[in-house]
Protein backbone atom coordinates (compact mmCIF):
# COMPACT_ATOMS: atom_id res chain seq x y z
CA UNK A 1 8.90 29.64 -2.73
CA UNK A 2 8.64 32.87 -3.04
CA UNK A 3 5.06 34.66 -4.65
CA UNK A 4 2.23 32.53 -3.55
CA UNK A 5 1.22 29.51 -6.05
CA UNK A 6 -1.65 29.11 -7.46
CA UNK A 7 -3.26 25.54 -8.73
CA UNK A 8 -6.25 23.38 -9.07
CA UNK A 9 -5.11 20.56 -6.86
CA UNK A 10 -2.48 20.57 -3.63
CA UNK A 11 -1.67 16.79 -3.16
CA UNK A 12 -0.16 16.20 0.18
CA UNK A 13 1.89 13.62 0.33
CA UNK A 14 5.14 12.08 -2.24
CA UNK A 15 4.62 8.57 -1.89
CA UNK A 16 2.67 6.18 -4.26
CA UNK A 17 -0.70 7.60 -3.27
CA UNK A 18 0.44 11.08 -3.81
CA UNK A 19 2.29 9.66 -6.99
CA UNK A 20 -0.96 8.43 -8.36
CA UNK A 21 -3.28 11.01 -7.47
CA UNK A 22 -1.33 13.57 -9.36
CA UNK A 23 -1.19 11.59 -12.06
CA UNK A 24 -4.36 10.50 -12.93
CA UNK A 25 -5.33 14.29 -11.89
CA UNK A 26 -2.96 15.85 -14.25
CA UNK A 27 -4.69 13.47 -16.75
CA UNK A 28 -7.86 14.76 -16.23
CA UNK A 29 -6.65 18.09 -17.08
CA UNK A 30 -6.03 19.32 -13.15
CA UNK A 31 -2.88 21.74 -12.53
CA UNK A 32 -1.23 19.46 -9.71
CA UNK A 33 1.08 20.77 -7.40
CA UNK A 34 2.72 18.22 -4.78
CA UNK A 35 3.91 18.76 -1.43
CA UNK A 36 6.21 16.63 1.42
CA UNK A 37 8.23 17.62 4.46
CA UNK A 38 10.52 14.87 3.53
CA UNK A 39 11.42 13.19 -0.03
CA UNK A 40 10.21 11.47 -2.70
CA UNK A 41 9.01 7.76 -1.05
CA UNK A 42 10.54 8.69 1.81
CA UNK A 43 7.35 7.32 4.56
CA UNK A 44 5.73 4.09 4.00
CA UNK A 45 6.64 3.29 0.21
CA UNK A 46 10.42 3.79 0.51
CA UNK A 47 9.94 0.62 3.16
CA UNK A 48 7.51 -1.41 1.37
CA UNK A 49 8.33 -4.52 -0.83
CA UNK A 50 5.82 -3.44 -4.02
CA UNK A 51 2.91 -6.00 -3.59
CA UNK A 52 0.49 -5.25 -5.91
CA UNK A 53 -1.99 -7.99 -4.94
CA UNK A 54 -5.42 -9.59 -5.24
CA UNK A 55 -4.52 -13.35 -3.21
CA UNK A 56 -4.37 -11.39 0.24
CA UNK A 57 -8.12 -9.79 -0.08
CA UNK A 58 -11.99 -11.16 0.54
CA UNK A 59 -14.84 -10.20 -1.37
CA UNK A 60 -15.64 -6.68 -0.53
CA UNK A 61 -14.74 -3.01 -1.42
CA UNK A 62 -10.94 -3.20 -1.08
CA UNK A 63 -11.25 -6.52 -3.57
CA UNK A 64 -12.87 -4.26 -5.79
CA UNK A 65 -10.37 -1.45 -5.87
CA UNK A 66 -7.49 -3.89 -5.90
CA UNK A 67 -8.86 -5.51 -8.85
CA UNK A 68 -9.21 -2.21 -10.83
CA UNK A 69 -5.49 -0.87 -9.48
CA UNK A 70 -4.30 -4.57 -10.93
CA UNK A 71 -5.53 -3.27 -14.50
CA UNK A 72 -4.09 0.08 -13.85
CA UNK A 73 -1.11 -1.11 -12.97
CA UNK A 74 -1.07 -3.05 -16.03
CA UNK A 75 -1.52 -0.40 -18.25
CA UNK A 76 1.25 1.41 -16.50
CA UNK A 77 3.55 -0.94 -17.16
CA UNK A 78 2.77 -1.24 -20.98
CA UNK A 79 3.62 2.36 -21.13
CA UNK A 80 6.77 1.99 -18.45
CA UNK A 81 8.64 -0.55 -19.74
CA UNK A 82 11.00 -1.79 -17.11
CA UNK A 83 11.31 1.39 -15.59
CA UNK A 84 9.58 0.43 -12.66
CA UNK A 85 10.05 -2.83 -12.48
CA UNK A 86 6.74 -3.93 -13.26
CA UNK A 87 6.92 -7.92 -12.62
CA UNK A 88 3.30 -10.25 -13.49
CA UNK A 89 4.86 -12.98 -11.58
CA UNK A 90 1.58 -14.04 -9.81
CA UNK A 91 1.59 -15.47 -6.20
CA UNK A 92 1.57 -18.82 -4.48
CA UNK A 93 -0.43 -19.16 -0.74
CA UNK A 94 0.43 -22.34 0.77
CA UNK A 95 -1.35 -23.94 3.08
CA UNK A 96 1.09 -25.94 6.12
CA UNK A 97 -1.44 -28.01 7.20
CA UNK A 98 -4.82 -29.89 5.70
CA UNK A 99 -7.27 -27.67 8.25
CA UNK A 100 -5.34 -24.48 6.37
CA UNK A 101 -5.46 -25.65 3.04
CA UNK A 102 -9.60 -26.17 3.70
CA UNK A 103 -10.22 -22.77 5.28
CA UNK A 104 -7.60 -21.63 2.23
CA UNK A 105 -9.68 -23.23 -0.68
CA UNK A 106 -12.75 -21.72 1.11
CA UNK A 107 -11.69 -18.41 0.99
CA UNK A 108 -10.08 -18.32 -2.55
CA UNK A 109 -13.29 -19.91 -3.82
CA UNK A 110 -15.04 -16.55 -2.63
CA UNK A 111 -12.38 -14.58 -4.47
CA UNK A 112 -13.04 -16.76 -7.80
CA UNK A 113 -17.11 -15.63 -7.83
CA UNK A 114 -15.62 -11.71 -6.94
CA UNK A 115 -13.28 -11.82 -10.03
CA UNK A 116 -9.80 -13.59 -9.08
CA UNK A 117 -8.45 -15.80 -10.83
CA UNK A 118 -7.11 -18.67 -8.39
CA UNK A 119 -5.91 -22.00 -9.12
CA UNK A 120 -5.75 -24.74 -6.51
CA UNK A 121 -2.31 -26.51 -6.63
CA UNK A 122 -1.74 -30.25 -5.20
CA UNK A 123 1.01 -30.76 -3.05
CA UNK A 124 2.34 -32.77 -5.68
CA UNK A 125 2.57 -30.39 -7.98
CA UNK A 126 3.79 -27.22 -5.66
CA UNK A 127 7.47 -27.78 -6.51
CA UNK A 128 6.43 -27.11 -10.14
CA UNK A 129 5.66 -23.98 -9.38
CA UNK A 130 8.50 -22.88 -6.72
CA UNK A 131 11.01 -25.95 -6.74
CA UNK A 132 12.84 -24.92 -3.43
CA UNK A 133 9.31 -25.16 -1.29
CA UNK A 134 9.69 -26.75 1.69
CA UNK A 135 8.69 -30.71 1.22
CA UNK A 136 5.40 -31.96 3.31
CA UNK A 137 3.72 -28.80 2.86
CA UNK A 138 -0.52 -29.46 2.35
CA UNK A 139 -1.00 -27.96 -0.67
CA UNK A 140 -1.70 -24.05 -2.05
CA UNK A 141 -3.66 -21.50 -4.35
CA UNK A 142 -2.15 -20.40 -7.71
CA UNK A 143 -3.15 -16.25 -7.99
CA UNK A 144 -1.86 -15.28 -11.64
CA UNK A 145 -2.61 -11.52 -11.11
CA UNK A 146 -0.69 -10.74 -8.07
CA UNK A 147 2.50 -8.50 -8.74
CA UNK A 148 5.63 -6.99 -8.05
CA UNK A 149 6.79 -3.34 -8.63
CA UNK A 150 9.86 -1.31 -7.07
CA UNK A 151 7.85 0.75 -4.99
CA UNK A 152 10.42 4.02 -4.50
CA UNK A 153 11.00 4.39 -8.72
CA UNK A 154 7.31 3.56 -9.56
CA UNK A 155 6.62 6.65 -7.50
CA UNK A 156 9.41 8.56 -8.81
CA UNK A 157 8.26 8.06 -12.56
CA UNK A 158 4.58 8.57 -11.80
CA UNK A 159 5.33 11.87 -10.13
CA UNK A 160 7.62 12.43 -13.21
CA UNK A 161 5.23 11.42 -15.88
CA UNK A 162 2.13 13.54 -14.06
CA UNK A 163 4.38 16.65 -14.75
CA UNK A 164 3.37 17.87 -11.77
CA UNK A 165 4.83 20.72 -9.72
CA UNK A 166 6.76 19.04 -6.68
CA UNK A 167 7.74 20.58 -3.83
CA UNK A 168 10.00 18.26 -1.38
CA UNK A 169 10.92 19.45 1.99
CA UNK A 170 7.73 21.61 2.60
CA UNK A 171 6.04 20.60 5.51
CA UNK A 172 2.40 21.59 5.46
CA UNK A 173 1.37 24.14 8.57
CA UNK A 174 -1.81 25.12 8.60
CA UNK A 175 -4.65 24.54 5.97
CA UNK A 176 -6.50 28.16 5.22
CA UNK A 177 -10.42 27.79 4.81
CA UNK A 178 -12.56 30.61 3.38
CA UNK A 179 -15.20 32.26 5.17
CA UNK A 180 -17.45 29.27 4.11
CA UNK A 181 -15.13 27.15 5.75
CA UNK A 182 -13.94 25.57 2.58
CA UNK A 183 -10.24 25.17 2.24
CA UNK A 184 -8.42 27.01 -0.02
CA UNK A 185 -4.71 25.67 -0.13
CA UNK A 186 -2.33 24.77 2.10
CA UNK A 187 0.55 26.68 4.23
CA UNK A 188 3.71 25.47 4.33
CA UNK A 189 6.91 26.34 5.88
CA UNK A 190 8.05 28.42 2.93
CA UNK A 191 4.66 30.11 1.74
CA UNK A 192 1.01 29.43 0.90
CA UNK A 193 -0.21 27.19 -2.19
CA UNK A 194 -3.87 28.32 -3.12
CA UNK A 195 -6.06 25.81 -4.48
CA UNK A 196 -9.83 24.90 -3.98
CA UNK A 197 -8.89 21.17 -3.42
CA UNK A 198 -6.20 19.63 -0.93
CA UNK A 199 -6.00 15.88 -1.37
CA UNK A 200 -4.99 13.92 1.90
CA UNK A 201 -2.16 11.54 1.00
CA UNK A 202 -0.11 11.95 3.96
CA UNK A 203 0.34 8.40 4.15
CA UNK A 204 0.49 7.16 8.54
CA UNK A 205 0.34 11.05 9.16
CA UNK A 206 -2.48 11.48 7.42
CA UNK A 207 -4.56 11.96 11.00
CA UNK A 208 -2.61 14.52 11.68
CA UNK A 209 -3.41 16.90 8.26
CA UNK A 210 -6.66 15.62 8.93
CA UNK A 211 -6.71 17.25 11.65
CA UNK A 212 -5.22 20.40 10.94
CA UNK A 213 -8.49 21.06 9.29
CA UNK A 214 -10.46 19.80 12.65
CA UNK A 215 -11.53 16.95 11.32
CA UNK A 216 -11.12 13.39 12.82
CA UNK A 217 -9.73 10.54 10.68
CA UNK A 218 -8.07 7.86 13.24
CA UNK A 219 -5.04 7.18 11.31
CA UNK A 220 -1.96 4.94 13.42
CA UNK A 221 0.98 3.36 12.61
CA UNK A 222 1.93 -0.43 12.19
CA UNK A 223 5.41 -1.30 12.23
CA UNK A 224 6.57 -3.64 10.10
CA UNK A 225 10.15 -5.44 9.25
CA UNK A 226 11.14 -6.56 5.97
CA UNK A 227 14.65 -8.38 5.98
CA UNK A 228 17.12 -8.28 2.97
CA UNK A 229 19.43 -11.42 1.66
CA UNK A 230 22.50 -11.14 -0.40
CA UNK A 231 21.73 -11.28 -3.98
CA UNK A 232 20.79 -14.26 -5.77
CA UNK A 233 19.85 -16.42 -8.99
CA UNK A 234 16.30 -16.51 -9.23
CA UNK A 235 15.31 -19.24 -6.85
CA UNK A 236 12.06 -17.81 -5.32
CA UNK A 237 9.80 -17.74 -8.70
CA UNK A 238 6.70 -15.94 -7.20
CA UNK A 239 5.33 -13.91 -4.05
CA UNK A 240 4.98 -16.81 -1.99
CA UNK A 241 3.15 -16.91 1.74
CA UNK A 242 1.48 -18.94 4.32
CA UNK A 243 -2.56 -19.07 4.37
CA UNK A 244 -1.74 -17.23 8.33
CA UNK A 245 -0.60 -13.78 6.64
CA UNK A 246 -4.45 -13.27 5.65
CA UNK A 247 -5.39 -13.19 9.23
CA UNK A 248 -2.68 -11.58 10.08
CA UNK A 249 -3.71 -8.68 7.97
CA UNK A 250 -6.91 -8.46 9.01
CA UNK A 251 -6.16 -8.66 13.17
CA UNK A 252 -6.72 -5.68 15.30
CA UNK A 253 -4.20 -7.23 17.43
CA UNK A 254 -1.68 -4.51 18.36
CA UNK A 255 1.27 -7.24 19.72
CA UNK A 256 3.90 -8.36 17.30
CA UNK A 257 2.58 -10.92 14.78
CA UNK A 258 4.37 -12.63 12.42
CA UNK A 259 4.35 -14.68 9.12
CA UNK A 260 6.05 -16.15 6.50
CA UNK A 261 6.07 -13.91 3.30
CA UNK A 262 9.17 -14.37 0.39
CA UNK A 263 9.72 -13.50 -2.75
CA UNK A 264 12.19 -12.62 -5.09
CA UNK A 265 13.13 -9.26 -7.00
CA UNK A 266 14.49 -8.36 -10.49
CA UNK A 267 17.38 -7.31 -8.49
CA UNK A 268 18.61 -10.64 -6.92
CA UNK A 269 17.93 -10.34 -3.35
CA UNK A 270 14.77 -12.04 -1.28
CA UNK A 271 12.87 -9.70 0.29
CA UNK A 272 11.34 -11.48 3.89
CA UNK A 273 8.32 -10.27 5.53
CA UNK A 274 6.26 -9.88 6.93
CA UNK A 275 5.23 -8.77 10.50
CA UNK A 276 2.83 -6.16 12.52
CA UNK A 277 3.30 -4.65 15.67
CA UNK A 278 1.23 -1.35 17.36
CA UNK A 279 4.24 0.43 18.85
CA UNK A 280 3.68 4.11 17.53
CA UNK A 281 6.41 5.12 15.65
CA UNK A 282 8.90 3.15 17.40
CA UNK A 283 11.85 2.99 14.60
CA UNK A 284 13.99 0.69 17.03
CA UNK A 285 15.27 -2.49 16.23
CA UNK A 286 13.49 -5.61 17.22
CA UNK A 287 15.39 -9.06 17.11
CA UNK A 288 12.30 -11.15 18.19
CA UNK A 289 10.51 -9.99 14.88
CA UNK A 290 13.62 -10.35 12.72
CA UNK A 291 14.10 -13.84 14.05
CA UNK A 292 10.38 -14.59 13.53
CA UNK A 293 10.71 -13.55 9.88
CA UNK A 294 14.00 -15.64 9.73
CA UNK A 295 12.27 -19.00 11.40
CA UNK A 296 8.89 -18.39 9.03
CA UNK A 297 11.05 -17.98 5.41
CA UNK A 298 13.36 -21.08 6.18
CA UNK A 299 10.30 -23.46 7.33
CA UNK A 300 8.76 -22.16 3.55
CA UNK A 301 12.15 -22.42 1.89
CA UNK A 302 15.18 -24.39 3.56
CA UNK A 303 17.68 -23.03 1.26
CA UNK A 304 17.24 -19.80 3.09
CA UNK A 305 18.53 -21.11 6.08
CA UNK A 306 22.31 -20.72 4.13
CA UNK A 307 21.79 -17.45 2.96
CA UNK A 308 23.05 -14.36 4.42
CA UNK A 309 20.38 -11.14 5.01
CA UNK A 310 22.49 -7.70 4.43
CA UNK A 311 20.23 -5.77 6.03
CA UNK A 312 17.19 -4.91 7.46
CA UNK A 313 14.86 -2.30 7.47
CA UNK A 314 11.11 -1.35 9.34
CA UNK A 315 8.33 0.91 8.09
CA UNK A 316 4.87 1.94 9.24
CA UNK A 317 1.75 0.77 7.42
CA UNK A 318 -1.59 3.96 7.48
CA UNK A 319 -3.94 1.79 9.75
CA UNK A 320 -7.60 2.56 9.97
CA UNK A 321 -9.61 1.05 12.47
CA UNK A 322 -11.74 -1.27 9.93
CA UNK A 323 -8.89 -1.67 7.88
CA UNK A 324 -10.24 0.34 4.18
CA UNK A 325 -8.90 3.19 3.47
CA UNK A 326 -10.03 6.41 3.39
CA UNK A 327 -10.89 7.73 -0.15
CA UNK A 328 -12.80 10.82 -1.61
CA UNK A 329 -14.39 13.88 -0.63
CA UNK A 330 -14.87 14.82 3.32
CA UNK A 331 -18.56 16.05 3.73
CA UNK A 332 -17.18 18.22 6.87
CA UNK A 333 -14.55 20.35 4.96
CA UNK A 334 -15.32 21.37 1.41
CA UNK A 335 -12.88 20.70 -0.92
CA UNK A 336 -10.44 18.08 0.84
CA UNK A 337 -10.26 14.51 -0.29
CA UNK A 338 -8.89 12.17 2.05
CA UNK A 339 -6.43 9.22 -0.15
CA UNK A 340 -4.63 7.36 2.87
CA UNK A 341 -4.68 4.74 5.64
CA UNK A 342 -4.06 1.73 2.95
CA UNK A 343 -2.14 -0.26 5.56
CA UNK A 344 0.07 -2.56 3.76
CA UNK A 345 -1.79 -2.36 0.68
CA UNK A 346 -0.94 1.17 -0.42
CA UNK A 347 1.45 0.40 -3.50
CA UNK A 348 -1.42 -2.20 -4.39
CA UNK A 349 -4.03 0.23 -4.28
CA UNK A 350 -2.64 3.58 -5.14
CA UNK A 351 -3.58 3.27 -9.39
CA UNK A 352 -7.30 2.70 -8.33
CA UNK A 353 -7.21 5.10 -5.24
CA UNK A 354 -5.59 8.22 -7.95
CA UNK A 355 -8.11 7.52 -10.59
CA UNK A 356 -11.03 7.20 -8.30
CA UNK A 357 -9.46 10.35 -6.84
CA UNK A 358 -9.10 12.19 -10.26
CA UNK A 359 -12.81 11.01 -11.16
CA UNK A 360 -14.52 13.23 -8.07
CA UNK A 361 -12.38 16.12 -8.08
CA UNK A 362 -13.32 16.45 -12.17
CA UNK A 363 -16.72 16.05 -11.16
CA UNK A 364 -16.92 12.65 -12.80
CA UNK A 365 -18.89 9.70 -11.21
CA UNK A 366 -16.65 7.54 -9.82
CA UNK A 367 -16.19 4.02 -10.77
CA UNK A 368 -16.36 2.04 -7.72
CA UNK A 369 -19.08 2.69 -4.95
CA UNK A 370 -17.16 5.30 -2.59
CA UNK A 371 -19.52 4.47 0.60
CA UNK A 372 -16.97 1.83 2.17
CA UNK A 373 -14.70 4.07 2.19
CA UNK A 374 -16.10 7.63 2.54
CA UNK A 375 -13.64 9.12 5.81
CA UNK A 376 -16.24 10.83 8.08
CA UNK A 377 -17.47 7.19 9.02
CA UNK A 378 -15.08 6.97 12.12
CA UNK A 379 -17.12 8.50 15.57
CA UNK A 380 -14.59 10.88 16.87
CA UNK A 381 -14.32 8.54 20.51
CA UNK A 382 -13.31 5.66 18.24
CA UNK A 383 -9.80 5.80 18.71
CA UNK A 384 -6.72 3.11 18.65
CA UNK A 385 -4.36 2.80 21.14
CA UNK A 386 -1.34 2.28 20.49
């Protein structure tokens, strides 16, 4: 690197958080500089399948931000084009069973008085929306403003479009502090960025930058497969899942859970998800969660059962204890912002979480209610196992 840089913002972290923090901070006038040990995408949102969705979330904070990151997103895309391949193709929950469709209506008729738009669909009239459902199944919920995006190029052209300085393959060392224990930068392995803000988008490692400035922000992994199929015509019309994946999301269960979650992609092949698992950051293989994804997509969509996967691929969701994320200014160490531990919801999130983000460090009020979210609310003996 050379002579030491100089900036108004160090964002830690290349993946769609990073992406969108710089960004919307380079909109708001910031010099952005961004920094990752590894590439572009290359933690969580090179393995994530692009959800960008409401259907999946109660009433509550992270409803909120997801509905404001949907009309981010949307603007985005007006100004994209196809480059990131944007698609509104709305989602379909469907129940299995009468007792799920109940406890499914229940819930979406919460979301409705939050904001969402969801439309209850007969089980007569299911195959209208997704012909190649599974027959017998109880009925669903229609959610127009769920979404798709490529996750890895979205973050790639936001980092492009924020004309940000980006720095790939620097892993951060140490974070300096001034006398007043404020940071002032970040040192990497090839020299020392100086900036009066450091913004924490480290993704599932962001516990450990946390802590490099002694603070505690119980960050862990969840493992998660997604399997590929060969490509295909477009047979799977929407993000379509069972009522289970919404309680699946919100377990603190740390064993392997499964279930069914399929959709198509503009680029032919089905992407099958989803499961969780607590296993660290255990990369290896696991046939009983493949197989579980395998049995959960063919009950949803028989067709499947014919259809080759190519490959498959696993990838570790940023899980906070309460499941929110962790999002503006830590009260402990002036100057850092904490943007991470999103779970599965990160590519969903990330517009909201960069513009909320870009709001505080201009010294603008933000537009949601940070509170839920603020990251010194974890006691430091509140820790996952894993």
């Amino acid at each position: 690197m050379g002579k030491r840089l100089t900036c108004d913002v160090v964002v830690v972290g290349a993946g769609m958080v990073g992406a969108a923090c710089a960004l919307y901070a380079a909109r708001a006038g910031l010099d952005v500089t961004v920094v990752d040990r590894g590439p572009v995408a290359g933690g969580t949102t090179g393995a994530g399948e692009g959800n960008l969705l409401v259907s999946d979330k109660e009433p509550g904070p992270e409803l909120e931000l997801a509905l404001l990151s949907g009309r981010l997103w949307a603007e985005l895309a007006q100004e994209t084009g196809e480059a990131i391949e944007y698609e509104p193709k709305g989602g379909v929950v469907v129940a299995e069973t009468p007792e799920s469709l109940l406890a499914l209506e229940r819930f979406a008729d919460g979301q409705r008085a939050a904001g969402v738009r969801a439309e209850a669909v007969g089980a007569d009239r299911l195959h209208l929306l997704e012909p190649h459902l599974a027959p017998g199944l109880a009925g669903g919920v229609h959610y127009p403003q769920d979404a798709q995006v490529m996750p890895a190029l979205a973050a790639a052209h936001l980092l492009r479009a924020s004309g940000a300085r980006l720095l790939t393959g620097h892993a951060v060392t140490a974070l300096p502090r001034t006398p007043s224990g404020a940071v002032r930068g970040v040192r990497t392995d090839h020299g020392e960025i100086h900036a009066p803000a450091v913004v924490n988008a480290a993704g599932t490692w962001g516990g450990e930058l946390a802590g490099l400035a002694g603070v505690h922000l119980p960050v862990l992994p969840r493992r998660g497969f997604v399997l590929v199929t060969e490509p295909l015509p477009r047979l799977v019309r929407h993000k379509v899942y069972a009522a289970d994946y919404v309680a699946d999301v919100a377990s603190d269960s740390a064993a392997l859970q499964t279930s069914p979650v399929v959709e198509g992609t503009a680029a032919g092949p089905v992407l099958i998800g989803a499961s969780r698992e607590r296993v660290g950051f255990d990369r290896s293989f696991s046939l009983p969660a493949v197989r579980a994804l395998a049995a959960g997509a063919t009950r949803l969509f028989p067709f499947l059962a014919r259809v080759r996967a190519i490959r498959t691929y696993a990838g570790f969701r940023p899980y906070l204890p309460d499941h929110l994320p962790a999002i503006g200014p830590d009260p402990r160490v002036p100057g850092l912002f904490h943007a991470c531990g999103h779970e599965g919801a990160g590519i969903g999130l990330a517009t909201g979480t960069g513009h909320l983000i870009a709001q505080v460090l201009s010294g603008t009020a933000a537009e949601l209610d940070l509170t839920p979210f603020r990251p010194e609310r974890f006691p430091r003996d509140e820790v996952n196992t894993v």
